[in-house]
Protein backbone atom coordinates (compact mmCIF):
# COMPACT_ATOMS: atom_id res chain seq x y z
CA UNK A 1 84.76 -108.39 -47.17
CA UNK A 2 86.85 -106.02 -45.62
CA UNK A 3 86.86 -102.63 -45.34
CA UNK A 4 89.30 -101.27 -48.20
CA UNK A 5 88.17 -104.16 -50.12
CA UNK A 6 84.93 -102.85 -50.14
CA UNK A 7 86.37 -99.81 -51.30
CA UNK A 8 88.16 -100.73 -53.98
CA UNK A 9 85.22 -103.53 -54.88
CA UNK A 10 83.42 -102.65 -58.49
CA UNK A 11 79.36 -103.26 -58.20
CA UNK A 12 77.26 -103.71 -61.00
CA UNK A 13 73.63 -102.63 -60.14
CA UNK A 14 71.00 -103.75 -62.36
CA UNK A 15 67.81 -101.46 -62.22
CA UNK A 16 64.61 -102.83 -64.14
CA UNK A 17 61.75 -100.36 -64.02
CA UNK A 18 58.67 -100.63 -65.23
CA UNK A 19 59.38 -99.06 -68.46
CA UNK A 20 63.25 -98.61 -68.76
CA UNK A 21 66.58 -100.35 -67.98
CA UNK A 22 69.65 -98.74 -65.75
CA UNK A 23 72.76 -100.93 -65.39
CA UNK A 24 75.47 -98.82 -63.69
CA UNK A 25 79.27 -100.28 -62.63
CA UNK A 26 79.77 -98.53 -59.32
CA UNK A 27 83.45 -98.36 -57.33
CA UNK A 28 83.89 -96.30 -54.36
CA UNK A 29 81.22 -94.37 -54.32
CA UNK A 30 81.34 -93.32 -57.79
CA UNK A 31 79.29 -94.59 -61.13
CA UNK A 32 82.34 -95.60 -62.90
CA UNK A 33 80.10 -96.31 -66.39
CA UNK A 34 76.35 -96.85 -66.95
CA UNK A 35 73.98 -97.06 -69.63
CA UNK A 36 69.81 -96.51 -69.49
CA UNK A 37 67.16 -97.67 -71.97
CA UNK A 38 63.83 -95.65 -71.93
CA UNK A 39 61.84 -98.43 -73.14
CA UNK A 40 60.29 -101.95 -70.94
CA UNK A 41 62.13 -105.07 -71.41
CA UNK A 42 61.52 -108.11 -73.40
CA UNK A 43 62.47 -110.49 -70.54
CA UNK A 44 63.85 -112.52 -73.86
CA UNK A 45 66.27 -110.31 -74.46
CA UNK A 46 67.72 -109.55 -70.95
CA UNK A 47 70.70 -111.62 -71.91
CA UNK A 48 71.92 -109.65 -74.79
CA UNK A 49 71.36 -106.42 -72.51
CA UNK A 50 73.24 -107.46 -70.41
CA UNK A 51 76.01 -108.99 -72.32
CA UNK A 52 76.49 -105.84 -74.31
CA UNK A 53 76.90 -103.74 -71.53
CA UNK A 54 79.69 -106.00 -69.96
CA UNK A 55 81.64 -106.29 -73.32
CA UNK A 56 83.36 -103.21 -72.61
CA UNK A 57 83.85 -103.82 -68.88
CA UNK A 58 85.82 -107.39 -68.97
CA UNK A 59 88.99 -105.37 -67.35
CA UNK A 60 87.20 -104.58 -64.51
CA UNK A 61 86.82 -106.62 -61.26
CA UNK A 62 83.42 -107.25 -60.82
CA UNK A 63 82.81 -108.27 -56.78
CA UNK A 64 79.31 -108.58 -56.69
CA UNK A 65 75.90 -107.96 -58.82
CA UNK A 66 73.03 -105.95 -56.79
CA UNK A 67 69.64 -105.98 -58.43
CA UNK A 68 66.71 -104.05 -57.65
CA UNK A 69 63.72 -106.02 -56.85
CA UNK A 70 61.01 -104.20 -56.51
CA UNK A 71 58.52 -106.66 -54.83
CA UNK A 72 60.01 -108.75 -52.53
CA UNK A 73 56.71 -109.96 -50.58
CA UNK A 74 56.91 -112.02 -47.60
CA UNK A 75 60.29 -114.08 -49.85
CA UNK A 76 62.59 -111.16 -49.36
CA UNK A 77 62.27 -108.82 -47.14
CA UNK A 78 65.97 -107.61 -46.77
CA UNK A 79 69.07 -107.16 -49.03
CA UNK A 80 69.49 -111.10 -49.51
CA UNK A 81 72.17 -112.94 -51.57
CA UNK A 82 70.04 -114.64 -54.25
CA UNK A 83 69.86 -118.68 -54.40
CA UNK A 84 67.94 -121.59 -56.50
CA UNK A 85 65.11 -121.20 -53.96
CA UNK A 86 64.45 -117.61 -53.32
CA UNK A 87 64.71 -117.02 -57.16
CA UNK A 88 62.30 -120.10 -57.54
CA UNK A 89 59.61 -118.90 -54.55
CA UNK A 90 60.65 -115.31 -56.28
CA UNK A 91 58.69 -116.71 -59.69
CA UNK A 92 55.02 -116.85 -57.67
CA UNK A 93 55.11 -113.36 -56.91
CA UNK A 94 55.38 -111.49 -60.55
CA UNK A 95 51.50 -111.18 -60.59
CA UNK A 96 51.72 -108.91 -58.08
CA UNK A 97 54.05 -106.90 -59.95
CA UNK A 98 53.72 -107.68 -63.58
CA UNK A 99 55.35 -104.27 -64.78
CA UNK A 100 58.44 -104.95 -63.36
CA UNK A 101 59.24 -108.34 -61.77
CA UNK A 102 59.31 -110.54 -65.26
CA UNK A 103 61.92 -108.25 -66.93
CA UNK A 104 63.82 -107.97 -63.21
CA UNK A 105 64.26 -112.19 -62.67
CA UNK A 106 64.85 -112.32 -66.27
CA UNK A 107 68.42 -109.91 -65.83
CA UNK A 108 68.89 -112.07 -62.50
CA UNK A 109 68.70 -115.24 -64.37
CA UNK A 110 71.14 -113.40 -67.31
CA UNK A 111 73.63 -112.41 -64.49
CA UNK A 112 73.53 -115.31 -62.89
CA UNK A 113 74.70 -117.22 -65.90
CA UNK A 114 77.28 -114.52 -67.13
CA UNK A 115 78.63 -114.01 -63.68
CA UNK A 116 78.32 -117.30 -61.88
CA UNK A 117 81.10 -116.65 -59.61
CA UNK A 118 80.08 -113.42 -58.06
CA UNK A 119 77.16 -113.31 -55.26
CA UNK A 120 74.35 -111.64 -56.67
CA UNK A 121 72.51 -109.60 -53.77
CA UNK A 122 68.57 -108.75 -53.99
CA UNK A 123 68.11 -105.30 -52.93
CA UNK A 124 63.84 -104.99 -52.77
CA UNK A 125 62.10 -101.81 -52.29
CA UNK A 126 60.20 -102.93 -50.05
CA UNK A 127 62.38 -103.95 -47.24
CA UNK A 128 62.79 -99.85 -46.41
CA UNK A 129 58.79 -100.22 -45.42
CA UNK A 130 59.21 -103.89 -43.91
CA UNK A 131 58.67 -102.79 -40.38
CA UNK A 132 55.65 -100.41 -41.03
CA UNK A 133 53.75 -100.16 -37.99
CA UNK A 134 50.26 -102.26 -38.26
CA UNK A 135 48.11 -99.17 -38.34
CA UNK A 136 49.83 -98.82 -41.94
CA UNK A 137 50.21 -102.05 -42.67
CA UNK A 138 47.08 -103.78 -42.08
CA UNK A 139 43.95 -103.76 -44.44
CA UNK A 140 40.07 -103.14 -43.29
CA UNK A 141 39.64 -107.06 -44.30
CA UNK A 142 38.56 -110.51 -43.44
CA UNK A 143 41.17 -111.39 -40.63
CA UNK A 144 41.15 -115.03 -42.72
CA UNK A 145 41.97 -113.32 -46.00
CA UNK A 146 44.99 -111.21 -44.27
CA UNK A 147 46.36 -114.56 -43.38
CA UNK A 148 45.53 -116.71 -46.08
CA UNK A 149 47.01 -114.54 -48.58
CA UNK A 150 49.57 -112.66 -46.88
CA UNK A 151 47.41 -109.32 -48.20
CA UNK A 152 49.17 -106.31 -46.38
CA UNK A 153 50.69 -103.01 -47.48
CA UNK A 154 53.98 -103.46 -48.70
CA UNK A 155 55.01 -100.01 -49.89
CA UNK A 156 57.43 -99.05 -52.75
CA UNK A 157 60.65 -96.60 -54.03
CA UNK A 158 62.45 -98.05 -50.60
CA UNK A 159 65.77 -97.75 -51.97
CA UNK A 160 64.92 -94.34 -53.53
CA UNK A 161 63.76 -93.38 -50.02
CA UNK A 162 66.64 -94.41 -48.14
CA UNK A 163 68.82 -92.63 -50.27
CA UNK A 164 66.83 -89.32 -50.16
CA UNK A 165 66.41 -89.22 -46.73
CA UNK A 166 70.32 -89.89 -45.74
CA UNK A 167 70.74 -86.76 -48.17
CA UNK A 168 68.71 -84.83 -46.69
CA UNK A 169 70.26 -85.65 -43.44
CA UNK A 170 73.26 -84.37 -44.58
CA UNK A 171 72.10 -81.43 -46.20
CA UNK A 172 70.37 -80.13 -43.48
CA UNK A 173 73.24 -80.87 -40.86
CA UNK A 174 71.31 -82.87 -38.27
CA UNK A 175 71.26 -86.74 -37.96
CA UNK A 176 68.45 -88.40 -39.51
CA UNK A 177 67.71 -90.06 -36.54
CA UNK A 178 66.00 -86.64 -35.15
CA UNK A 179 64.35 -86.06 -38.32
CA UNK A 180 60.45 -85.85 -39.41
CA UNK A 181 60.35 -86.23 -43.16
CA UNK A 182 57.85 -86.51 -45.89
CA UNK A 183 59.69 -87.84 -49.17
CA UNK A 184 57.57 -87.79 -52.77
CA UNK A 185 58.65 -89.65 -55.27
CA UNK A 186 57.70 -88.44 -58.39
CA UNK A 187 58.57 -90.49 -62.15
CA UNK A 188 57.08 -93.18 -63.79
CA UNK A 189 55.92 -94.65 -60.59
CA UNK A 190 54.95 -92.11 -57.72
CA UNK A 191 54.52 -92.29 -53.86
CA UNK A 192 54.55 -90.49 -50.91
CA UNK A 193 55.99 -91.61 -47.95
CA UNK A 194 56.27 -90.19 -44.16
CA UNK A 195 59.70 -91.42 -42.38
CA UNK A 196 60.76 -90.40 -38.59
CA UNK A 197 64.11 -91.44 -37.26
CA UNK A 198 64.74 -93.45 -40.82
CA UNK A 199 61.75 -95.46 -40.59
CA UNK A 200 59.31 -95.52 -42.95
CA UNK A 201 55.48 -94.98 -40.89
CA UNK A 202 53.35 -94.93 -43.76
CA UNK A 203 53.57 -94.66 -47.19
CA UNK A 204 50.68 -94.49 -50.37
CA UNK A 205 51.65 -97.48 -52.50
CA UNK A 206 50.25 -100.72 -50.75
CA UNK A 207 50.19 -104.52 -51.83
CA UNK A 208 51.07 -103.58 -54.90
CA UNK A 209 52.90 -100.56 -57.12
CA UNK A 210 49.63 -99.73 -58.50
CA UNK A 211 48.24 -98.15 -55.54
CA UNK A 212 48.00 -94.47 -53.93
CA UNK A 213 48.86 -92.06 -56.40
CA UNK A 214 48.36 -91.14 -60.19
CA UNK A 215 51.23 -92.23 -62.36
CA UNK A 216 52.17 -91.98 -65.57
CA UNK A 217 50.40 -94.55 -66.91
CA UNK A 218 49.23 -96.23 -63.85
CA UNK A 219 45.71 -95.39 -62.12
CA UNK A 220 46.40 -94.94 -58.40
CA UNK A 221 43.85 -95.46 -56.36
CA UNK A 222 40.61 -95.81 -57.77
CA UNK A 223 37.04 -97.11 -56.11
CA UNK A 224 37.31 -100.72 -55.63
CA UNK A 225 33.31 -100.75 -55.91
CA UNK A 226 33.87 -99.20 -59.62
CA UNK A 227 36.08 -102.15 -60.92
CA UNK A 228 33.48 -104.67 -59.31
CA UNK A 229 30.46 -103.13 -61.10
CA UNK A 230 32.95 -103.22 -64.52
CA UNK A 231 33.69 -106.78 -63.78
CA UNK A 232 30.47 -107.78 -62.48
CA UNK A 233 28.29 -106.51 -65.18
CA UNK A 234 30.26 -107.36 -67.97
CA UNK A 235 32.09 -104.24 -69.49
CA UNK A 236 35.31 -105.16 -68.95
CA UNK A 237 37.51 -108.99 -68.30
CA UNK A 238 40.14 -109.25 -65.66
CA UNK A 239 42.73 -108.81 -68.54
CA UNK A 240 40.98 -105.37 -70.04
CA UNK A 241 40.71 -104.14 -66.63
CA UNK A 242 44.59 -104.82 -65.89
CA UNK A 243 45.73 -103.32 -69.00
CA UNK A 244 43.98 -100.48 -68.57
CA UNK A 245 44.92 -99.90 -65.13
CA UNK A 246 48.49 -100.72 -65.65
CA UNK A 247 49.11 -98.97 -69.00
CA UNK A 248 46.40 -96.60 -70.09
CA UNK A 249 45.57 -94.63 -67.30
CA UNK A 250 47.62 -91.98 -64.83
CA UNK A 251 48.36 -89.32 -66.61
CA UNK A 252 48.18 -90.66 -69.81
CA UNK A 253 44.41 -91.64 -69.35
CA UNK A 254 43.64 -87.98 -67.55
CA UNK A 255 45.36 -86.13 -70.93
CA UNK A 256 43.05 -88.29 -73.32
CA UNK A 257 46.16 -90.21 -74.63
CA UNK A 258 48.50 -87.18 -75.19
CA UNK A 259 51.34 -88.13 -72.91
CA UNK A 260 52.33 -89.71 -70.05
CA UNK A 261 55.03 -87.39 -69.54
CA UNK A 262 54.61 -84.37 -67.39
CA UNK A 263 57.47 -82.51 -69.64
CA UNK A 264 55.01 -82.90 -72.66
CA UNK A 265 51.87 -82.02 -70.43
CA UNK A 266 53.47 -78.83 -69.15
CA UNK A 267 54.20 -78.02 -72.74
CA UNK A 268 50.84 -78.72 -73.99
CA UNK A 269 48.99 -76.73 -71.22
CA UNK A 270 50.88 -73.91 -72.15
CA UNK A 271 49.25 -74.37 -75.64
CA UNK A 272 45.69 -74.13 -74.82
CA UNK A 273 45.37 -78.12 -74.12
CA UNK A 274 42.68 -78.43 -71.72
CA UNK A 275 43.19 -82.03 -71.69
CA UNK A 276 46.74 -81.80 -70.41
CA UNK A 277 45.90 -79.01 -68.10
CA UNK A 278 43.53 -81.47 -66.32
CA UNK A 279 46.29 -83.97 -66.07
CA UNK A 280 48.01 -81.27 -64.63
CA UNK A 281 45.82 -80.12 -62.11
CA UNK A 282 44.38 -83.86 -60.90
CA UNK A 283 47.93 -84.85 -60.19
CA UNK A 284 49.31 -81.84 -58.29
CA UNK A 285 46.08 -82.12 -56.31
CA UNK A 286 46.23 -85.91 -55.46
CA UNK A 287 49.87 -85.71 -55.01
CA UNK A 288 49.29 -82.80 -51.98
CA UNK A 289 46.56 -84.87 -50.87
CA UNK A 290 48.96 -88.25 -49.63
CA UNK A 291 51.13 -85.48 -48.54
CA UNK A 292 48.85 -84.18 -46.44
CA UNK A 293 47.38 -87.57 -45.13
CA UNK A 294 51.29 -88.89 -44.68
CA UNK A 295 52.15 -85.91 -42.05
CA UNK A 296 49.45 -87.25 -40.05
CA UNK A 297 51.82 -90.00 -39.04
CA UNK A 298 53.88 -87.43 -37.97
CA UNK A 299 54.69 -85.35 -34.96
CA UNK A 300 56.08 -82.15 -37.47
CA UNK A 301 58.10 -82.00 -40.95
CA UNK A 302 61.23 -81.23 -40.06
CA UNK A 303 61.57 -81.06 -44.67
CA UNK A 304 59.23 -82.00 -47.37
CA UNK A 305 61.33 -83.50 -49.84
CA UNK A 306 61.02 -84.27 -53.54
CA UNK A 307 62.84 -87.23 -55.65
CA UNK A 308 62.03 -89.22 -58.75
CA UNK A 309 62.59 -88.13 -62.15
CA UNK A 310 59.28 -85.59 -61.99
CA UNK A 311 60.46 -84.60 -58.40
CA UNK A 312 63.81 -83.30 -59.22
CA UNK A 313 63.41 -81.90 -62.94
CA UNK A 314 59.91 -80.57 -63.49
CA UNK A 315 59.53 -77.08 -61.42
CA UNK A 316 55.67 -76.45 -62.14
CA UNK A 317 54.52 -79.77 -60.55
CA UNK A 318 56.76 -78.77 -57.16
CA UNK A 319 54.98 -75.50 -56.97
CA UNK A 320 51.63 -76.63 -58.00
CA UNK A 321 51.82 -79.12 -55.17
CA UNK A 322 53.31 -76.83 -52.48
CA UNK A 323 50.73 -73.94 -53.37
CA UNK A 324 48.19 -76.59 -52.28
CA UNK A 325 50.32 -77.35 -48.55
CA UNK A 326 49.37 -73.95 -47.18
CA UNK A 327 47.87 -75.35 -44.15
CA UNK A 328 50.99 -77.43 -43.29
CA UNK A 329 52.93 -74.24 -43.51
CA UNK A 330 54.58 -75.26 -46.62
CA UNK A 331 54.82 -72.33 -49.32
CA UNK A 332 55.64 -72.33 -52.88
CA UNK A 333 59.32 -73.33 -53.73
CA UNK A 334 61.53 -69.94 -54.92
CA UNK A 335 63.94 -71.56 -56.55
CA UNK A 336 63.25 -73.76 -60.07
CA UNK A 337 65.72 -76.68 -61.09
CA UNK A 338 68.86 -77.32 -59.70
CA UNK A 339 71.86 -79.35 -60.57
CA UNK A 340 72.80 -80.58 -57.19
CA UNK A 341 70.83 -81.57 -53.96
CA UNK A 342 69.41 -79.01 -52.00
CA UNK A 343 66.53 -76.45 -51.05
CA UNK A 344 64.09 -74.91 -53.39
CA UNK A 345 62.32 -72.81 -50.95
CA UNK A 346 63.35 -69.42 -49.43
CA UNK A 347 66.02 -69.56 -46.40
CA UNK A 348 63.31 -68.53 -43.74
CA UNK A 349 60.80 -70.75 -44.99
CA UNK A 350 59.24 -72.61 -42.19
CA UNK A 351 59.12 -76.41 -43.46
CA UNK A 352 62.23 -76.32 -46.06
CA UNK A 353 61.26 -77.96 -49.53
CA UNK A 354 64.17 -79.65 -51.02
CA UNK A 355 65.02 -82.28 -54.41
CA UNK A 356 67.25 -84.72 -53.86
CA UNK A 357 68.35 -86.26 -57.12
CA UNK A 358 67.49 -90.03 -57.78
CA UNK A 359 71.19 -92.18 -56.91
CA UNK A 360 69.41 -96.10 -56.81
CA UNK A 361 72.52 -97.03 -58.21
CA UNK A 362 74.33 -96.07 -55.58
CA UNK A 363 71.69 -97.09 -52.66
CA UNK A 364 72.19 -100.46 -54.34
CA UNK A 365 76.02 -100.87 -54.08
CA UNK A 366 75.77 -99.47 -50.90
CA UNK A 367 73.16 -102.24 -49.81
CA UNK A 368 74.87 -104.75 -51.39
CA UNK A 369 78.30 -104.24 -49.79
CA UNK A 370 76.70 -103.69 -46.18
CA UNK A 371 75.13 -107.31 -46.86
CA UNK A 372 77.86 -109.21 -47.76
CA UNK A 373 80.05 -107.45 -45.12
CA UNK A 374 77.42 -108.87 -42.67
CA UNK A 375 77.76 -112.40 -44.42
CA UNK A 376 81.35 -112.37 -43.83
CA UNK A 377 81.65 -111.09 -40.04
């Protein structure tokens, strides 16, 4: 594909998440329509998503489908154009992301079919953290286990990273090859990650999207010697556990059931809810916390930077983190929402804070083009 080809090509970028749908048509640069469903997907009804959305859209030039995958393990660990095979070895992976790879092969297997003659490209976030360094990546295990079972840290929100961190490239005026960043990203899901030059050193989330931090509804990091005593003496099976540690815990679990939502929490705290405040309070501190531990992979931060739907739209969780970053010189944004990229903080503050809006949507098109542009050459 050549260069005003590419330019002129229309994308469609299919976004499963855990708990919500974004299919955008992208041309150019631009999001030329899109539509977003707040709610997780019946893998049975992927089809009829999908169909409805490109009812209206049967004048456009479609080039190419790019679909997030967020867990690509050792099958894909780069923007790849999708075949028979990788979407078969694809299959033996979902258990290591049950949220969100069932509904995501589902859409693939619904494009596929309603757009056979288009390439369909597999964008994973986790190819932004395939080249962690080994003091990252590797686990305190049995050297046998490592190998048998490929058990490493994988790292999530790649594409979300990439994005932010070009951004913020550009925002501050310097190339992000001379830049010392940590990136948060804060939504349903929620990471921290530590990138240098555009490379991702270290990041929270590890073999799986359930790790590191607090999430909505998602534990974080917990004792593993806790879930063996549940298991081993009988309080909980495999499945309770995994329910409750995929579903019914973050901040939903910390606010007693209120809310998952920090929007709701922030509300609620202001109301006298001591269950919400707690929320509150436990994820500001273990979100400062991996903030803390990721600048240790670096040699300064050049920006901290905040993304995700929580990261760029809910002011009192910036500041309650930052209040807590005294000691890496970070102080308390000045500045409360925004409705374009950019700083938060004062203009003499000595590490910048800035939100950088989430564009996956357009990471994706921009992955997907890049990939089939290297197929071609």
């Amino acid at each position: 594909m050549d260069e005003q080809t590419a330019e002129q090509a229309a994308i469609l970028t299919v976004n499963a998440g855990s708990s919500s749908l974004r299919l955008d048509l992208v041309q150019g640069g631009s999001v030329l329509d899109s539509v977003r469903s707040e709610r997780a997907i019946d893998p049975g009804s992927a089809g009829e998503e999908l169909s409805a959305f490109l009812g209206g859209h049967f004048d456009r030039d479609v080039r190419a489908v790019a679909h997030r995958l967020v867990h690509g393990g050792d099958v894909v660990r780069a923007p790849t154009v999708a075949d028979d095979e990788t979407v078969a070895a694809l299959r033996g992976l979902t258990s290591l992301a049950p949220l969100h790879l069932p509904p995501a092969l589902a859409l693939l297997e619904a494009a596929r079919e309603e757009l056979p003659a288009v390439p369909h490209v597999l964008c994973p976030d986790t190819a932004f953290h395939a080249d962690l360094p080994d003091t990252s990546a590797v686990y305190a295990l049995p050297h046998e286990w490592r190998e048998r079972y490929g058990l490493r840290r994988y790292g999530f929100h790649g594409l979300s990273y990439a994005w932010a961190a070009d951004r913020v490239a550009d925002l501050l005026g310097r190339p992000l090859t001379e830049l010392d960043l940590v990136l948060t990203h804060l939504g349903g899901g929620c990471s921290v990650c530590a990138v240098s030059g555009g490379r991702s050193l270290d990041t929270s989330m590890g073999f799986t999207p359930l790790d590191g931090l607090p999430m909505s509804k998602r534990s974080g990091s917990v004792d593993p010697g806790m879930l063996l005593w549940l298991l081993s003496q009988g309080h909980l099976s495999v499945e309770e556990l995994g329910e409750g540690l995929e579903r019914r815990s973050g901040l939903l679990g910390l606010s007693q059931g209120r809310s998952g939502d920090t929007r709701e929490l922030v509300a609620a705290e202001r109301n006298g809810d001591e269950a919400a405040g707690l929320a509150l309070r436990v994820f500001a501190h273990r979100v400062s916390r991996e903030i803390a531990a990721a600048a240790t992979s670096l040699r300064r931060i050049d920006a901290l930077v905040f993304t995700g739907e929580i990261g760029w739209d809910q002011p009192e969780v910036r500041e309650a983190v930052c209040r807590r970053l005294g000691l890496l010189g970070v102080r308390p944004p000045v500045l409360g929402n925004r409705h374009d990229d950019g700083h938060v903080s004062a203009n003499d503050a000595a590490v910048p804070v800035l939100v950088v809006q989430v564009r996956e949507e357009l990471q994706l098109a921009r992955e997907c083009l890049s990939t089939l542009a290297e197929e071609d050459s």
